[in-house]
PDB file of N, CA and C in Angstrom:
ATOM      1  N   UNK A   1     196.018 107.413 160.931  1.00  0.00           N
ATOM      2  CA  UNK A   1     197.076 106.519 161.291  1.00  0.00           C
ATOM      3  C   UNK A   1     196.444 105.181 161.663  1.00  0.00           C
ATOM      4  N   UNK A   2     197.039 104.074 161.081  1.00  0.00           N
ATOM      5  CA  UNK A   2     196.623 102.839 161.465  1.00  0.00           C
ATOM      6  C   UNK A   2     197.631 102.380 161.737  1.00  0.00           C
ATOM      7  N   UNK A   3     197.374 101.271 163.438  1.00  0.00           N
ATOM      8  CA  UNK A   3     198.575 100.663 164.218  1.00  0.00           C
ATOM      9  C   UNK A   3     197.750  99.959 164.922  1.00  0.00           C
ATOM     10  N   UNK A   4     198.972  98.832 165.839  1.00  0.00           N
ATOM     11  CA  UNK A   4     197.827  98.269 166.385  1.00  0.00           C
ATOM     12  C   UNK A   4     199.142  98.366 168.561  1.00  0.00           C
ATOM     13  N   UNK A   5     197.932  98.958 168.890  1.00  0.00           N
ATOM     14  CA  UNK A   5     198.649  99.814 169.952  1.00  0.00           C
ATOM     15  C   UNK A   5     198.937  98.643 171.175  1.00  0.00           C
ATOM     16  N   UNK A   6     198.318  97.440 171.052  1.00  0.00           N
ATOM     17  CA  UNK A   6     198.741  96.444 172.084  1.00  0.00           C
ATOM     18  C   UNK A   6     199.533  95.945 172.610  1.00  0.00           C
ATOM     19  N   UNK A   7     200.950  95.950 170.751  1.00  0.00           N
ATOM     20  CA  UNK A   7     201.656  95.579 170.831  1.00  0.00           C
ATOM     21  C   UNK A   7     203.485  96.289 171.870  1.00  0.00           C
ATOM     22  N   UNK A   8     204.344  95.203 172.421  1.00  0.00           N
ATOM     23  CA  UNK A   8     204.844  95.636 173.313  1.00  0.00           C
ATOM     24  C   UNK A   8     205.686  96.680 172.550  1.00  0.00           C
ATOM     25  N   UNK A   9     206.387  97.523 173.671  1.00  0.00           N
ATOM     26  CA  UNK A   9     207.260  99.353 173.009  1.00  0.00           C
ATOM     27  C   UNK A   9     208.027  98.418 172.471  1.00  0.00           C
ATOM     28  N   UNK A  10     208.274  99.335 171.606  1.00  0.00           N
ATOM     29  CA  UNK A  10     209.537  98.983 170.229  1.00  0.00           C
ATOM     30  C   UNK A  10     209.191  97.821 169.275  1.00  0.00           C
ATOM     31  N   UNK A  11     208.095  97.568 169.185  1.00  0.00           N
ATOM     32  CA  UNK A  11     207.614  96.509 168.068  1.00  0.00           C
ATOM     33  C   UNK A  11     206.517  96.743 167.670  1.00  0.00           C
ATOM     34  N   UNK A  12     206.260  98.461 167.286  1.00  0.00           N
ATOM     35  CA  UNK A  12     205.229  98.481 167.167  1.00  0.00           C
ATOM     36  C   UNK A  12     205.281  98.763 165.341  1.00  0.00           C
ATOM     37  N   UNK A  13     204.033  99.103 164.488  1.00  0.00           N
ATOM     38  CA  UNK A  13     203.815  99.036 163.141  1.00  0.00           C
ATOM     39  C   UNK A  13     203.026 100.186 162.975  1.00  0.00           C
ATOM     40  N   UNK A  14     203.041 101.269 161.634  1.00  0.00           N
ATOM     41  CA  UNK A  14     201.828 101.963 162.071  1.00  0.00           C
ATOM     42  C   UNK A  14     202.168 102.221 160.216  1.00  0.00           C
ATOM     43  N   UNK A  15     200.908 102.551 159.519  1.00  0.00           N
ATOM     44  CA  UNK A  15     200.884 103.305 158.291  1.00  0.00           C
ATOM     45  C   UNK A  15     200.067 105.207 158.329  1.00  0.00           C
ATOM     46  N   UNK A  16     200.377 106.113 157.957  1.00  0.00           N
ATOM     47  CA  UNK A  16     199.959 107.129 158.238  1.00  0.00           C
ATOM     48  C   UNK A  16     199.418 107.661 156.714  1.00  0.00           C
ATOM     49  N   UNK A  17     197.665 107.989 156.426  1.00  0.00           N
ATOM     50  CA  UNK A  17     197.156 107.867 155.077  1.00  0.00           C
ATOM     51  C   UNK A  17     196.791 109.163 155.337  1.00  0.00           C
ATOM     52  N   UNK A  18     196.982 110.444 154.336  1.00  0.00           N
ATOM     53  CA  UNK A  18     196.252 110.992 154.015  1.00  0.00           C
ATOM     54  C   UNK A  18     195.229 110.752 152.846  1.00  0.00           C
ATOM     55  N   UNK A  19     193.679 111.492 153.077  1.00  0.00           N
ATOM     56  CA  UNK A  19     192.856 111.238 151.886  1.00  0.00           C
ATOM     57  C   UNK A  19     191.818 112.343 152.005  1.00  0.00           C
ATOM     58  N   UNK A  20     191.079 112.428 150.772  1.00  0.00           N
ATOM     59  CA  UNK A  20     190.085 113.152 150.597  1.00  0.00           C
ATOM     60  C   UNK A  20     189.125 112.287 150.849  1.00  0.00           C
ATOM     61  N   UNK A  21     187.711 112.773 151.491  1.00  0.00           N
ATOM     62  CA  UNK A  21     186.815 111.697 151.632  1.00  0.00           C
ATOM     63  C   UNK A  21     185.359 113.239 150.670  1.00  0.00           C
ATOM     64  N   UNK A  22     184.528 112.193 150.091  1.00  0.00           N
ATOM     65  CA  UNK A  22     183.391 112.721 149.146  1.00  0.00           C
ATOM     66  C   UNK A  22     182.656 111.574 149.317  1.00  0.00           C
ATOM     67  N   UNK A  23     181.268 112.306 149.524  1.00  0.00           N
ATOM     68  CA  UNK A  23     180.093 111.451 149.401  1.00  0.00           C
ATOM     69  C   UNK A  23     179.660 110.589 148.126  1.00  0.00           C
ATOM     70  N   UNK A  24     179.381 109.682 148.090  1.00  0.00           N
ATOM     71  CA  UNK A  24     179.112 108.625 147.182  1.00  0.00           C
ATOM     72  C   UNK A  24     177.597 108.868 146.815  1.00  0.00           C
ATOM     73  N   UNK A  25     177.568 109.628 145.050  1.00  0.00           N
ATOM     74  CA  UNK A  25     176.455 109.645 144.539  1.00  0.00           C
ATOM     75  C   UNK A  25     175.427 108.741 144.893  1.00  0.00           C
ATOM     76  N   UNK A  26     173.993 109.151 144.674  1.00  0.00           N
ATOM     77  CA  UNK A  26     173.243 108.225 145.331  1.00  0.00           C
ATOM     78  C   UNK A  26     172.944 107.660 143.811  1.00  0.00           C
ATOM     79  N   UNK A  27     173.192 107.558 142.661  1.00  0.00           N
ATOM     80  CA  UNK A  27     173.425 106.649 141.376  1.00  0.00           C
ATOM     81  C   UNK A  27     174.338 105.936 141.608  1.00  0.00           C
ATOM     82  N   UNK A  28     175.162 105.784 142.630  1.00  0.00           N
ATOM     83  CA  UNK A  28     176.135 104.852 142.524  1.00  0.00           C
ATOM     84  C   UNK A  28     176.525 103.982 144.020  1.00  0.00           C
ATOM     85  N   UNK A  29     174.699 104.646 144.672  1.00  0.00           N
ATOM     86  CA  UNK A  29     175.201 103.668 145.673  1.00  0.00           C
ATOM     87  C   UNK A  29     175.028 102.062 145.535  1.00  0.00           C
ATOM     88  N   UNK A  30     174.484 101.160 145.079  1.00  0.00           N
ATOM     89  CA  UNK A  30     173.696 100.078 144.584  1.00  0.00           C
ATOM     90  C   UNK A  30     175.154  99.625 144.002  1.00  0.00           C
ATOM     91  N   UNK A  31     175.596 100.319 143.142  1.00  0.00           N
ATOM     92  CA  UNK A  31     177.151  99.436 142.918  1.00  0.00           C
ATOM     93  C   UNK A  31     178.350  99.243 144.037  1.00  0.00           C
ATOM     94  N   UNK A  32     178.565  99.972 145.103  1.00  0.00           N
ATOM     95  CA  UNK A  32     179.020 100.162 146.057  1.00  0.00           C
ATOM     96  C   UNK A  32     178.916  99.305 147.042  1.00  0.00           C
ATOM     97  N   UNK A  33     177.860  99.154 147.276  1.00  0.00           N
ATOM     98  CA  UNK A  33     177.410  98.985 148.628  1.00  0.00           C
ATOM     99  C   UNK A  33     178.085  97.388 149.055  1.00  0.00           C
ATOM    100  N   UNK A  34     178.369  96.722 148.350  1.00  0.00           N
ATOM    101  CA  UNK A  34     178.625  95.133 148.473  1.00  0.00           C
ATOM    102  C   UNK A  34     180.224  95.100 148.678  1.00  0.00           C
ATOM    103  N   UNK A  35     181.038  96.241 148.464  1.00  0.00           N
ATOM    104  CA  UNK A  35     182.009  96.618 149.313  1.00  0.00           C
ATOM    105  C   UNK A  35     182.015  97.548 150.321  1.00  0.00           C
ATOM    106  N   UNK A  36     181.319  97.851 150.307  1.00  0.00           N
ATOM    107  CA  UNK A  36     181.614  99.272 151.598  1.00  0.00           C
ATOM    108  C   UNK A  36     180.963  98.342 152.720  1.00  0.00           C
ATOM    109  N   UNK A  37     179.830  97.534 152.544  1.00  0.00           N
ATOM    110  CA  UNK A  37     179.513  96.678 153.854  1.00  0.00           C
ATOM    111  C   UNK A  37     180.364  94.925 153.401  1.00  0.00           C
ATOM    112  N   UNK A  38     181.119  95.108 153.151  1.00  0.00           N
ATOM    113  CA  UNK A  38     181.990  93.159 152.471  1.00  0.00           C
ATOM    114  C   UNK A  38     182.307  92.505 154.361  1.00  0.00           C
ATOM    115  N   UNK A  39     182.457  93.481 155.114  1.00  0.00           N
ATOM    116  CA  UNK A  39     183.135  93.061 156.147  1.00  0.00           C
ATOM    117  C   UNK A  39     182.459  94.472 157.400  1.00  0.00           C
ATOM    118  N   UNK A  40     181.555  93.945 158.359  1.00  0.00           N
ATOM    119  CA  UNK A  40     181.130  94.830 159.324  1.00  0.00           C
ATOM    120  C   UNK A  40     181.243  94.646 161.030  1.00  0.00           C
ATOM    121  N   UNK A  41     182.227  93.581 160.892  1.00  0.00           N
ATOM    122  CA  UNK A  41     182.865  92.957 162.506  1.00  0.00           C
ATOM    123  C   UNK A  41     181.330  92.763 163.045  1.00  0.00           C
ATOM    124  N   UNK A  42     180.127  92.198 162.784  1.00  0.00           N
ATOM    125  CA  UNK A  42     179.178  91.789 163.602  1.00  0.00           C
ATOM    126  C   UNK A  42     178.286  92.993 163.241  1.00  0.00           C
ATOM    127  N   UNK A  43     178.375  94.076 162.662  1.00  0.00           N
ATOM    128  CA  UNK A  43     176.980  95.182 162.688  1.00  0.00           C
ATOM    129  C   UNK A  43     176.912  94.841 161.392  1.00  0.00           C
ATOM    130  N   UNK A  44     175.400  94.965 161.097  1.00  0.00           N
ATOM    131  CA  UNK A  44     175.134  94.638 159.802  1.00  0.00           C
ATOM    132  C   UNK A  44     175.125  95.922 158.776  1.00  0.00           C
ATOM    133  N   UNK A  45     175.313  95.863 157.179  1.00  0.00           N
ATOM    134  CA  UNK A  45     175.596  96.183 156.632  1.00  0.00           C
ATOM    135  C   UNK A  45     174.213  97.512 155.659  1.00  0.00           C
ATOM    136  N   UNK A  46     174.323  98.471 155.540  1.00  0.00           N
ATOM    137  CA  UNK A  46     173.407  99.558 154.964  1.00  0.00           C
ATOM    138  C   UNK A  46     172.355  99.081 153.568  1.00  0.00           C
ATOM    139  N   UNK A  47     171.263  99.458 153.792  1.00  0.00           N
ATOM    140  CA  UNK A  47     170.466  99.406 152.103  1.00  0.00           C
ATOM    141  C   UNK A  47     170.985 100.601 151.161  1.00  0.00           C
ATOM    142  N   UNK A  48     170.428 100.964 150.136  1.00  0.00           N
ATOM    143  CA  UNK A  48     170.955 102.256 149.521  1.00  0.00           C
ATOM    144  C   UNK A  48     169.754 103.018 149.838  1.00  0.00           C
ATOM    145  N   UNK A  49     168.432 102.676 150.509  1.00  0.00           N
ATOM    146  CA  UNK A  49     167.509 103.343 150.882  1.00  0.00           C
ATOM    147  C   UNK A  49     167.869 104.162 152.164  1.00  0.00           C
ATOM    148  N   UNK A  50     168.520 103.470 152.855  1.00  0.00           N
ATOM    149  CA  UNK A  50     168.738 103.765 154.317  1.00  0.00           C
ATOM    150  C   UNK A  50     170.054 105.049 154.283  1.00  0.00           C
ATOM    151  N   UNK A  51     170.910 105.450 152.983  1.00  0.00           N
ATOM    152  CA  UNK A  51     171.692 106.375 152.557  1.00  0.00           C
ATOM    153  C   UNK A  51     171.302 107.373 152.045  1.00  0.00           C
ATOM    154  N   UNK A  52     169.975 107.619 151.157  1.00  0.00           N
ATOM    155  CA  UNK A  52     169.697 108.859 150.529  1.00  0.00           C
ATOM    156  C   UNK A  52     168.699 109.115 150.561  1.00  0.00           C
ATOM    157  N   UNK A  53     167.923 110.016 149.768  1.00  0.00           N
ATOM    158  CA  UNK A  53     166.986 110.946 150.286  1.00  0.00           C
ATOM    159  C   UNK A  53     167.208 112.240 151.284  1.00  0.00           C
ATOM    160  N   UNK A  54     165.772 111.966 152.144  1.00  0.00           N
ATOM    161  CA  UNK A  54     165.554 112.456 153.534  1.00  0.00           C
ATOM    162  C   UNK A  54     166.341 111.487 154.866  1.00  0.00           C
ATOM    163  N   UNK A  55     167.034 110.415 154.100  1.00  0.00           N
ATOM    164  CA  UNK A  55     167.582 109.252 155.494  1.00  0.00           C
ATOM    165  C   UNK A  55     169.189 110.527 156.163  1.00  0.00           C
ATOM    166  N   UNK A  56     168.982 109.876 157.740  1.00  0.00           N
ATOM    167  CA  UNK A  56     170.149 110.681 158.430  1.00  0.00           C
ATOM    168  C   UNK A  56     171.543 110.336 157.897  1.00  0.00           C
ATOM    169  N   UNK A  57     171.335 109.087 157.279  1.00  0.00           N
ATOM    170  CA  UNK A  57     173.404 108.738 157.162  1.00  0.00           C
ATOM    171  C   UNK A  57     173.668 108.898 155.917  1.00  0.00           C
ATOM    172  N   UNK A  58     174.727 108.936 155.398  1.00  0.00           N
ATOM    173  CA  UNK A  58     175.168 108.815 153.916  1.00  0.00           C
ATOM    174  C   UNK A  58     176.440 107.844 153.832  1.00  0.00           C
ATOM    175  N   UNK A  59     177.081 107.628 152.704  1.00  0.00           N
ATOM    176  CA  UNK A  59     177.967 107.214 152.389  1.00  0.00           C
ATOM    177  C   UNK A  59     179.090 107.654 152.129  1.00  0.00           C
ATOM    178  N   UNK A  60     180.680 107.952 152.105  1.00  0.00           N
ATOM    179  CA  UNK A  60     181.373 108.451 151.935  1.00  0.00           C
ATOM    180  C   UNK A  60     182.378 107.165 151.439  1.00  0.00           C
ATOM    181  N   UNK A  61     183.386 108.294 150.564  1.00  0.00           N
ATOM    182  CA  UNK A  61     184.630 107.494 150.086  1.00  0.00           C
ATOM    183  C   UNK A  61     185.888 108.038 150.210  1.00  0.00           C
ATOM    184  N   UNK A  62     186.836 107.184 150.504  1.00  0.00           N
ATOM    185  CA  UNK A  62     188.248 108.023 150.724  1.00  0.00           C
ATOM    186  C   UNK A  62     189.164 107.858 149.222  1.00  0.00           C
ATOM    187  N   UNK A  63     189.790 108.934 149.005  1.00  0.00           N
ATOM    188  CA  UNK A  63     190.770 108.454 147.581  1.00  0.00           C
ATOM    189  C   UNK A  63     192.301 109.094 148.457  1.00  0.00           C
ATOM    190  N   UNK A  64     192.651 108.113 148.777  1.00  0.00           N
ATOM    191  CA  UNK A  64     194.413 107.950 149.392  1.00  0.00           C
ATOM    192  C   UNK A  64     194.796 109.464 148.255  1.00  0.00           C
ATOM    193  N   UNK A  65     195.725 109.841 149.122  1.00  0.00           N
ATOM    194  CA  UNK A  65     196.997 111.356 148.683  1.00  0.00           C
ATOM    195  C   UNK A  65     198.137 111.131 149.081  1.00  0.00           C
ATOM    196  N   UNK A  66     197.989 110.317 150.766  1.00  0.00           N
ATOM    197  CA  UNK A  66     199.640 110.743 150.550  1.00  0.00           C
ATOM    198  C   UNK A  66     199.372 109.141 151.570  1.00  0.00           C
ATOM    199  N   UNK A  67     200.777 108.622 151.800  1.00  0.00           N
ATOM    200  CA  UNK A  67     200.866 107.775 152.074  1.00  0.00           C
ATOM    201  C   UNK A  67     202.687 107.278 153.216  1.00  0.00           C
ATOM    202  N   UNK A  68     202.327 107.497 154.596  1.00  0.00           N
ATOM    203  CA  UNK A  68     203.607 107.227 155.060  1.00  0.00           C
ATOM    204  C   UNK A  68     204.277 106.151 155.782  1.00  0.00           C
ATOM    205  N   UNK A  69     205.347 105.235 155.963  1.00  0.00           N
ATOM    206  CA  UNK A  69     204.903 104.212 157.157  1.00  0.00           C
ATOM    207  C   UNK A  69     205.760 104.658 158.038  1.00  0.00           C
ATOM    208  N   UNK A  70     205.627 103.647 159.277  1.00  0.00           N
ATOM    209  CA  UNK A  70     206.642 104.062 160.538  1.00  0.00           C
ATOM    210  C   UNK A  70     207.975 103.238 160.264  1.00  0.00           C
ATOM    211  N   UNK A  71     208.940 103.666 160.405  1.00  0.00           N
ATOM    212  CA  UNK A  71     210.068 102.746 160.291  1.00  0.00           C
ATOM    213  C   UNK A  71     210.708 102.477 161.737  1.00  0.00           C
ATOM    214  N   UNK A  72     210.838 101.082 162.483  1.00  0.00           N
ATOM    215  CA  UNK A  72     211.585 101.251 164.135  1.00  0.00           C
ATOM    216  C   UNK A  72     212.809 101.735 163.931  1.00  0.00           C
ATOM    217  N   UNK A  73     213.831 102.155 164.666  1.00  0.00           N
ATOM    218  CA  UNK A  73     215.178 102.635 164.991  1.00  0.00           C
ATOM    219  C   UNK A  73     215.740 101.535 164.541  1.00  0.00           C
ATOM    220  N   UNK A  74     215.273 100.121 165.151  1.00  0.00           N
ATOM    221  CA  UNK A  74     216.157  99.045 164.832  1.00  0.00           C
ATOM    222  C   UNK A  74     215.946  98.614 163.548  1.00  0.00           C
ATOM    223  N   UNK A  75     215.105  99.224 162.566  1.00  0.00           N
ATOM    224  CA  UNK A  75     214.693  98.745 161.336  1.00  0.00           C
ATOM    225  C   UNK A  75     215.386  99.868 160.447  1.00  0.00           C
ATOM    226  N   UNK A  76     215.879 100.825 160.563  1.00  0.00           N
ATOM    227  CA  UNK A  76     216.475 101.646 159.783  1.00  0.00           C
ATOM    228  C   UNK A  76     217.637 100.906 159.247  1.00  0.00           C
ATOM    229  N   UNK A  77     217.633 101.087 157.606  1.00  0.00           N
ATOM    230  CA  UNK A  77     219.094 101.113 157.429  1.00  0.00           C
ATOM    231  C   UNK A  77     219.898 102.374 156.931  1.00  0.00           C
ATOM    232  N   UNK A  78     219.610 103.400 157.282  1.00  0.00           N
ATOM    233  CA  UNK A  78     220.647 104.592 156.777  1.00  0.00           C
ATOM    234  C   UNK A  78     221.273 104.820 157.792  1.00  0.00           C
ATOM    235  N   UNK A  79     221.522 103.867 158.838  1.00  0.00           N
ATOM    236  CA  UNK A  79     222.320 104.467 160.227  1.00  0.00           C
ATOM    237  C   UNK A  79     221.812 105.274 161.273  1.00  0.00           C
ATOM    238  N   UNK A  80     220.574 104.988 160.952  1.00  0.00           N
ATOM    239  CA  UNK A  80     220.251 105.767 162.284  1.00  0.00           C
ATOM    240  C   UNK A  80     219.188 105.212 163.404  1.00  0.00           C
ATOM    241  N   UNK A  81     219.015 105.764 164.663  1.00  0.00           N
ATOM    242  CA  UNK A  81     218.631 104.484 165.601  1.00  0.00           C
ATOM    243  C   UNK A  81     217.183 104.911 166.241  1.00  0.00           C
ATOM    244  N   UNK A  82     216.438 106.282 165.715  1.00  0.00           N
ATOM    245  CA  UNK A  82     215.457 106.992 166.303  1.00  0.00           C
ATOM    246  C   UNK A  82     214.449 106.462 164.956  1.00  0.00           C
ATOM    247  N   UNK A  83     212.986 106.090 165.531  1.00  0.00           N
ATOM    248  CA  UNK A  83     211.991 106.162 165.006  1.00  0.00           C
ATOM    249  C   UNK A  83     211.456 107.220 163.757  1.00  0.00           C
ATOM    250  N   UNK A  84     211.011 106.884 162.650  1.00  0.00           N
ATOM    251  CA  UNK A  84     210.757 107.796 161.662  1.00  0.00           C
ATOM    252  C   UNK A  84     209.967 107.439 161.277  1.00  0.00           C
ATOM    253  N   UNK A  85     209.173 108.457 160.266  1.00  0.00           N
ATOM    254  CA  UNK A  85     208.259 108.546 159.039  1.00  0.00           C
ATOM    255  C   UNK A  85     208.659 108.357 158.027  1.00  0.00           C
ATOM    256  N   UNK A  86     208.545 107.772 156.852  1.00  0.00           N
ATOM    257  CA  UNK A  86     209.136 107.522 155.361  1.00  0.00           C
ATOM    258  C   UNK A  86     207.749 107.462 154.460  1.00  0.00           C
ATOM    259  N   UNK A  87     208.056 108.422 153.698  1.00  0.00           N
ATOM    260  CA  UNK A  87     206.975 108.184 152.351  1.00  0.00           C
ATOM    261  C   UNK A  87     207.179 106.885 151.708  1.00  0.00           C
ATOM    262  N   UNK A  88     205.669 106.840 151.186  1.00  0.00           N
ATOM    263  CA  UNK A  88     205.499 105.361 150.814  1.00  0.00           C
ATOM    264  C   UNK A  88     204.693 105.370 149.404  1.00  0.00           C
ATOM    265  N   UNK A  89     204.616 104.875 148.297  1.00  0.00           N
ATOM    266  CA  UNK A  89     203.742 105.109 147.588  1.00  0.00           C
ATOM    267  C   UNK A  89     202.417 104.343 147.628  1.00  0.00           C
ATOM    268  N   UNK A  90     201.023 105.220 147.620  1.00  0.00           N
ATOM    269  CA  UNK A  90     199.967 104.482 148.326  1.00  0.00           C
ATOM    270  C   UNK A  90     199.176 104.094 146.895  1.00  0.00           C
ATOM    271  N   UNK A  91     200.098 103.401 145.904  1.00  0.00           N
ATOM    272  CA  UNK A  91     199.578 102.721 144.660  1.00  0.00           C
ATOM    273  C   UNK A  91     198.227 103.517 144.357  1.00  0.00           C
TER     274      UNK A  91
END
């Protein structure tokens, strides 16, 4: 689930992802890698040395399955006034 929880009750947003996550061949880390690190909020970003072999970390990838968002009460339009889940298609 991604939301952002700061915001005040009843204005809040959230998307709910299911996915499979699989490790990222180590033939294909070198193509990868310049997205999986594009954006690291200040920690810097992995070699493909520092992923395979004998190294402790690896790489993983998610492929989206299911995909839901939150809808508010006041955002419904089928008439109704309680918070829900609605499938979404996660393209």
């Amino acid at each position: 689930m991604i939301f952002d929880s700061t915001v005040p009750v009843g204005a809040g947003e959230a998307v709910y992802l299911a996915a499979e996550a699989a490790e990222v061949p180590e033939g294909e880390l070198e193509a990868v890698l310049g997205e999986a690190f594009r954006t690291t909020a200040g920690a810097r970003g992995f070699s493909a040395d520092e992923l395979r072999g004998d190294a402790d970390l690896r790489l993983y990838r998610a492929r989206v399955t299911g995909c839901e968002v939150h809808v508010a009460g006041r955002r419904r339009t089928d008439g109704g006034t309680i918070d829900v889940r609605r499938p979404a298609d996660p393209g």
